[in-house]
N, C-alpha and C. Protein backbone atom coordinates (compact mmCIF):
# COMPACT_ATOMS: atom_id res chain seq x y z
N UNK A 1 118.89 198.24 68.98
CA UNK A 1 117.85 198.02 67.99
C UNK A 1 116.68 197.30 68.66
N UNK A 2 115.31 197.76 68.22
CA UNK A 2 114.23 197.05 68.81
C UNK A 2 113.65 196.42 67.84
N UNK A 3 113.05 195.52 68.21
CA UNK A 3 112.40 194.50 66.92
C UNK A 3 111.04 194.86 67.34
N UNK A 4 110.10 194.93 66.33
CA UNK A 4 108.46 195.40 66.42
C UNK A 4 107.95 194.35 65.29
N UNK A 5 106.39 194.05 65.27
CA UNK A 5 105.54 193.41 64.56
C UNK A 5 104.77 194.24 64.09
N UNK A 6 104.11 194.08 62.43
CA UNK A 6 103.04 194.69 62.55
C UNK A 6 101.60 193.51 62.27
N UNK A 7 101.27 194.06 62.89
CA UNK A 7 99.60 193.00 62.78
C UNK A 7 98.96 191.94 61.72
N UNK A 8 99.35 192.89 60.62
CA UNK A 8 99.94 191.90 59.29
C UNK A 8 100.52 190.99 59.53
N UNK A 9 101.83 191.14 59.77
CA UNK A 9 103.00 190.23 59.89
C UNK A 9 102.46 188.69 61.24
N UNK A 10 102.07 189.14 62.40
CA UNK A 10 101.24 188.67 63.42
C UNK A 10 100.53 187.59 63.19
N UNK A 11 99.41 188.11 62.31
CA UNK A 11 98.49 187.58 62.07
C UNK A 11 98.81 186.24 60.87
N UNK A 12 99.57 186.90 60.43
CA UNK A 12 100.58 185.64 58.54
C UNK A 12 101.08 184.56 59.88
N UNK A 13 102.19 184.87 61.12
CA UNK A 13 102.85 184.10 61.44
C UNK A 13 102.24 183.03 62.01
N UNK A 14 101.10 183.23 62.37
CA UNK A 14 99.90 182.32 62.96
C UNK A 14 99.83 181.37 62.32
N UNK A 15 99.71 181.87 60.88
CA UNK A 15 99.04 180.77 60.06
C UNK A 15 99.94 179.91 59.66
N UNK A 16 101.26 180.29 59.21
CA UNK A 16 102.44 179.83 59.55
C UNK A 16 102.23 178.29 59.56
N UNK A 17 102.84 176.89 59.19
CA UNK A 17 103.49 176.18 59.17
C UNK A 17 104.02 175.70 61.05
N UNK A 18 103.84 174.64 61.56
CA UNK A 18 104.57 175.03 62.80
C UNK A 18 105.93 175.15 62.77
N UNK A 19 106.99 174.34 61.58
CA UNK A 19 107.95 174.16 61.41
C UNK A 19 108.28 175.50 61.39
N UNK A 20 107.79 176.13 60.54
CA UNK A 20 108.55 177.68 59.81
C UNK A 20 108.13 178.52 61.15
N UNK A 21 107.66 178.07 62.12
CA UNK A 21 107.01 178.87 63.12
C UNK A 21 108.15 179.18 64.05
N UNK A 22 108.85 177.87 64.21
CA UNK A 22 110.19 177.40 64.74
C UNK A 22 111.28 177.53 64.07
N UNK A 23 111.58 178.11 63.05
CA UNK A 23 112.62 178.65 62.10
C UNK A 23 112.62 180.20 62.37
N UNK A 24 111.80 180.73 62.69
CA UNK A 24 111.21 181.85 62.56
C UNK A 24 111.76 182.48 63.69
N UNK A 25 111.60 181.86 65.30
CA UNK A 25 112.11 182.38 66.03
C UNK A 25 113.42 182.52 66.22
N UNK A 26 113.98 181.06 65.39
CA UNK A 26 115.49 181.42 65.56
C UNK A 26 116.27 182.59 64.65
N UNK A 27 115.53 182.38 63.83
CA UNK A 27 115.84 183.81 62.33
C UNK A 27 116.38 185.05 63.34
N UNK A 28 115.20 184.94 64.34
CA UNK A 28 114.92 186.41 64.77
C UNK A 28 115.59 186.50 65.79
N UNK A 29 116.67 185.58 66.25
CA UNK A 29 117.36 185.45 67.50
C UNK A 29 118.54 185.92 67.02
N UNK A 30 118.73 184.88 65.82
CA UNK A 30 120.22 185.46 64.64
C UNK A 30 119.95 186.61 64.73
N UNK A 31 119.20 187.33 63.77
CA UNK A 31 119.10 188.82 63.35
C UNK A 31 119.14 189.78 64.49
N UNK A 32 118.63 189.40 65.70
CA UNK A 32 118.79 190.40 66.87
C UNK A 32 120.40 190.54 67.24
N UNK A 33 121.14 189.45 66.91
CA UNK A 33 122.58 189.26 67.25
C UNK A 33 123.13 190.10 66.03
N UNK A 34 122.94 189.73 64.55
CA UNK A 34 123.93 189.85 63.92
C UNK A 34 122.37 190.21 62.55
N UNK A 35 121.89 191.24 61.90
CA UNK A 35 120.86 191.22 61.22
C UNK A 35 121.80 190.94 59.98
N UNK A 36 123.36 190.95 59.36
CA UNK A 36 123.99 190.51 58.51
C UNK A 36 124.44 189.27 58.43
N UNK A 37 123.78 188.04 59.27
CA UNK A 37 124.61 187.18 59.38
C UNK A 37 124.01 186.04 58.10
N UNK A 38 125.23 185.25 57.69
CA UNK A 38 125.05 184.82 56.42
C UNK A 38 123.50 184.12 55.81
N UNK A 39 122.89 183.41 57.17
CA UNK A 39 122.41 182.37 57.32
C UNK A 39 120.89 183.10 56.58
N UNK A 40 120.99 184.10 56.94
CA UNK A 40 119.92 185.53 56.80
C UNK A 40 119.55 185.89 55.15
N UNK A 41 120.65 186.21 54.44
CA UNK A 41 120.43 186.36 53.64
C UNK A 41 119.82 187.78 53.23
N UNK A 42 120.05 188.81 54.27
CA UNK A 42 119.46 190.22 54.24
C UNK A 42 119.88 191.13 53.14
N UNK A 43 118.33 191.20 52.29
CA UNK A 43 118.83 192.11 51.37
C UNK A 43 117.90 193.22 50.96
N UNK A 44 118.06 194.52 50.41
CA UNK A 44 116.92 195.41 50.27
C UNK A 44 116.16 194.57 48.81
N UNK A 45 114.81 194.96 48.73
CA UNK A 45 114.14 194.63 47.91
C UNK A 45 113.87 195.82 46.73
N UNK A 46 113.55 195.51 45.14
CA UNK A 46 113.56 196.72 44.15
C UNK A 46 111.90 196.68 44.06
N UNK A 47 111.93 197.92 43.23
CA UNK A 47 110.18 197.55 42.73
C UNK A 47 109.10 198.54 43.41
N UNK A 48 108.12 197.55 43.38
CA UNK A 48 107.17 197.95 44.25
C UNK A 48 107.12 197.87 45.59
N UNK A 49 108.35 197.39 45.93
CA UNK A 49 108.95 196.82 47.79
C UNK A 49 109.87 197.48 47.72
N UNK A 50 110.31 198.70 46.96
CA UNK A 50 111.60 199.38 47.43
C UNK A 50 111.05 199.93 48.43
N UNK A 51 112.31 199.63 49.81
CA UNK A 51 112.17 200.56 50.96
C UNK A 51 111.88 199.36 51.99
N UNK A 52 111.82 198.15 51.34
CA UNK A 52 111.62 196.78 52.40
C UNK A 52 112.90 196.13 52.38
N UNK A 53 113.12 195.10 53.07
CA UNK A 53 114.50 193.94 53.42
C UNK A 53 113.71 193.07 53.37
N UNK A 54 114.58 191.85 52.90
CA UNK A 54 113.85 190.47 53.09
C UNK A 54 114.88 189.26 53.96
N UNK A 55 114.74 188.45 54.52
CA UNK A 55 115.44 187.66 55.08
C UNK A 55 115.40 186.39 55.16
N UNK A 56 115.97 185.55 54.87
CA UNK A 56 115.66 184.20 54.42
C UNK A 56 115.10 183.37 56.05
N UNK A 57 113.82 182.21 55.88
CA UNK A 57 113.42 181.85 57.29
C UNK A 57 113.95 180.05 56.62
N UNK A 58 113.16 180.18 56.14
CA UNK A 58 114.01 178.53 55.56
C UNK A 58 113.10 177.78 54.21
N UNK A 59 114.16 177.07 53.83
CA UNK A 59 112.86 176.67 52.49
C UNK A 59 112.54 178.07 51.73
N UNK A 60 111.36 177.94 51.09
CA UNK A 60 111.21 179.12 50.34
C UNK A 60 110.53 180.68 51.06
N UNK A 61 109.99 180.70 52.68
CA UNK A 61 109.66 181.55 53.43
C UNK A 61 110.68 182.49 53.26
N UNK A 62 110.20 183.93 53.56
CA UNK A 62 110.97 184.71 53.70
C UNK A 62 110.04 185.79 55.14
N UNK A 63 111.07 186.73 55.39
CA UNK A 63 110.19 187.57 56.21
C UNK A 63 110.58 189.17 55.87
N UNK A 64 109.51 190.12 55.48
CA UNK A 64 109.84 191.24 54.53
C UNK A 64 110.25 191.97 56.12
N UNK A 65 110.57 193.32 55.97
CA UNK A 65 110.94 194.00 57.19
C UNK A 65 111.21 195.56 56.80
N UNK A 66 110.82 197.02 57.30
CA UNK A 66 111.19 198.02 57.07
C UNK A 66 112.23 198.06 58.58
N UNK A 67 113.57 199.37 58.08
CA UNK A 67 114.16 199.66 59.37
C UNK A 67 114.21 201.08 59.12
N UNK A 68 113.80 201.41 60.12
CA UNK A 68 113.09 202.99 60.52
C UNK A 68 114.56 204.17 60.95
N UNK A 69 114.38 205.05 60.64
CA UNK A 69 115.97 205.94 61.18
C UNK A 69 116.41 205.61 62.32
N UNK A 70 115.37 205.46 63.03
CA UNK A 70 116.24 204.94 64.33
C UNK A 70 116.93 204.20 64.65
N UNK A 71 117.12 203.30 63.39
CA UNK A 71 117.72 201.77 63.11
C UNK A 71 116.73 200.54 63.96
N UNK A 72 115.79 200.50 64.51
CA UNK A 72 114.58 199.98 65.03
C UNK A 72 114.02 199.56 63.51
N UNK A 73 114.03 198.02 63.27
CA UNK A 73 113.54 197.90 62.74
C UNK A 73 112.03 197.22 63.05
N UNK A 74 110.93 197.36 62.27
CA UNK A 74 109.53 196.60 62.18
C UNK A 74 109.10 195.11 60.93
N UNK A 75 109.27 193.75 61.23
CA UNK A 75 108.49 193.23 60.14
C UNK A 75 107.22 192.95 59.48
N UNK A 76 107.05 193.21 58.79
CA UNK A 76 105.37 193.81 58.32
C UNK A 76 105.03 192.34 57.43
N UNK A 77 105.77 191.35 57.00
CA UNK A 77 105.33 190.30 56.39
C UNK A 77 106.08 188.92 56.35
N UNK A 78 105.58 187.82 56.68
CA UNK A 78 106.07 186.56 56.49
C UNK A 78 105.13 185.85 55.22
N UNK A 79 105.99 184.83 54.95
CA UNK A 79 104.78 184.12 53.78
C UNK A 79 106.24 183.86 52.58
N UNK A 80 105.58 182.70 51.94
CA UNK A 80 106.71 182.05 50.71
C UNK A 80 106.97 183.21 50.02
N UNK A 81 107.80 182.67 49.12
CA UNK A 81 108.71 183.90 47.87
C UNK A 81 107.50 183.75 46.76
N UNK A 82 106.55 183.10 46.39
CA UNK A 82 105.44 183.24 45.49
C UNK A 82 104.32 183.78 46.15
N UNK A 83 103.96 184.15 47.33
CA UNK A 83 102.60 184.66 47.73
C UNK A 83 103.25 186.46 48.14
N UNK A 84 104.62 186.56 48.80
CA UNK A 84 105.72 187.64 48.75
C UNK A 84 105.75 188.65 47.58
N UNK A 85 105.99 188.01 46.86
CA UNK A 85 106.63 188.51 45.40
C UNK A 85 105.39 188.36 44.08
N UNK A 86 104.23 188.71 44.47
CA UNK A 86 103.35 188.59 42.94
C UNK A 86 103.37 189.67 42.66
């Protein structure tokens, strides 16, 4: 599996918190190991985000993510569960 950014996502992580900046990488260290692992919280999203995953980073952050047939997945968004979810 390859992990990809999209520019969106890039550009959110910047702005980022430094803390959550540093949560963030480890998220993505877990998820490269184990993208089910508890700590994660990986789940598909309904709605207007059907067809996204979300994954818990810490506190109320989350990071949205599509995974492509290839099983390669891309995350296209970071940012709290209220700026996420309006």
């Amino acid at each position: 599996m390859q992990i990809g950014y999209s520019e969106n996502f890039l550009k959110q992580q910047e702005k980022a918190p430094e803390h959550v900046r540093i949560l963030l990488k480890e998220r993505i260290r877990i998820f490269s190991r184990d993208k089910f692992d508890g700590v994660l919280n990986n789940h598909k999203l309904m709605g207007k985000m059907k067809g996204l995953r979300s994954i818990n980073i810490g506190g109320d952050w989350r990071a949205l993510f599509v995974e492509l047939s290839s099983g390669d997945v891309i995350f296209k968004a970071i940012g709290t569960h209220s700026r996420l979810y309006k």
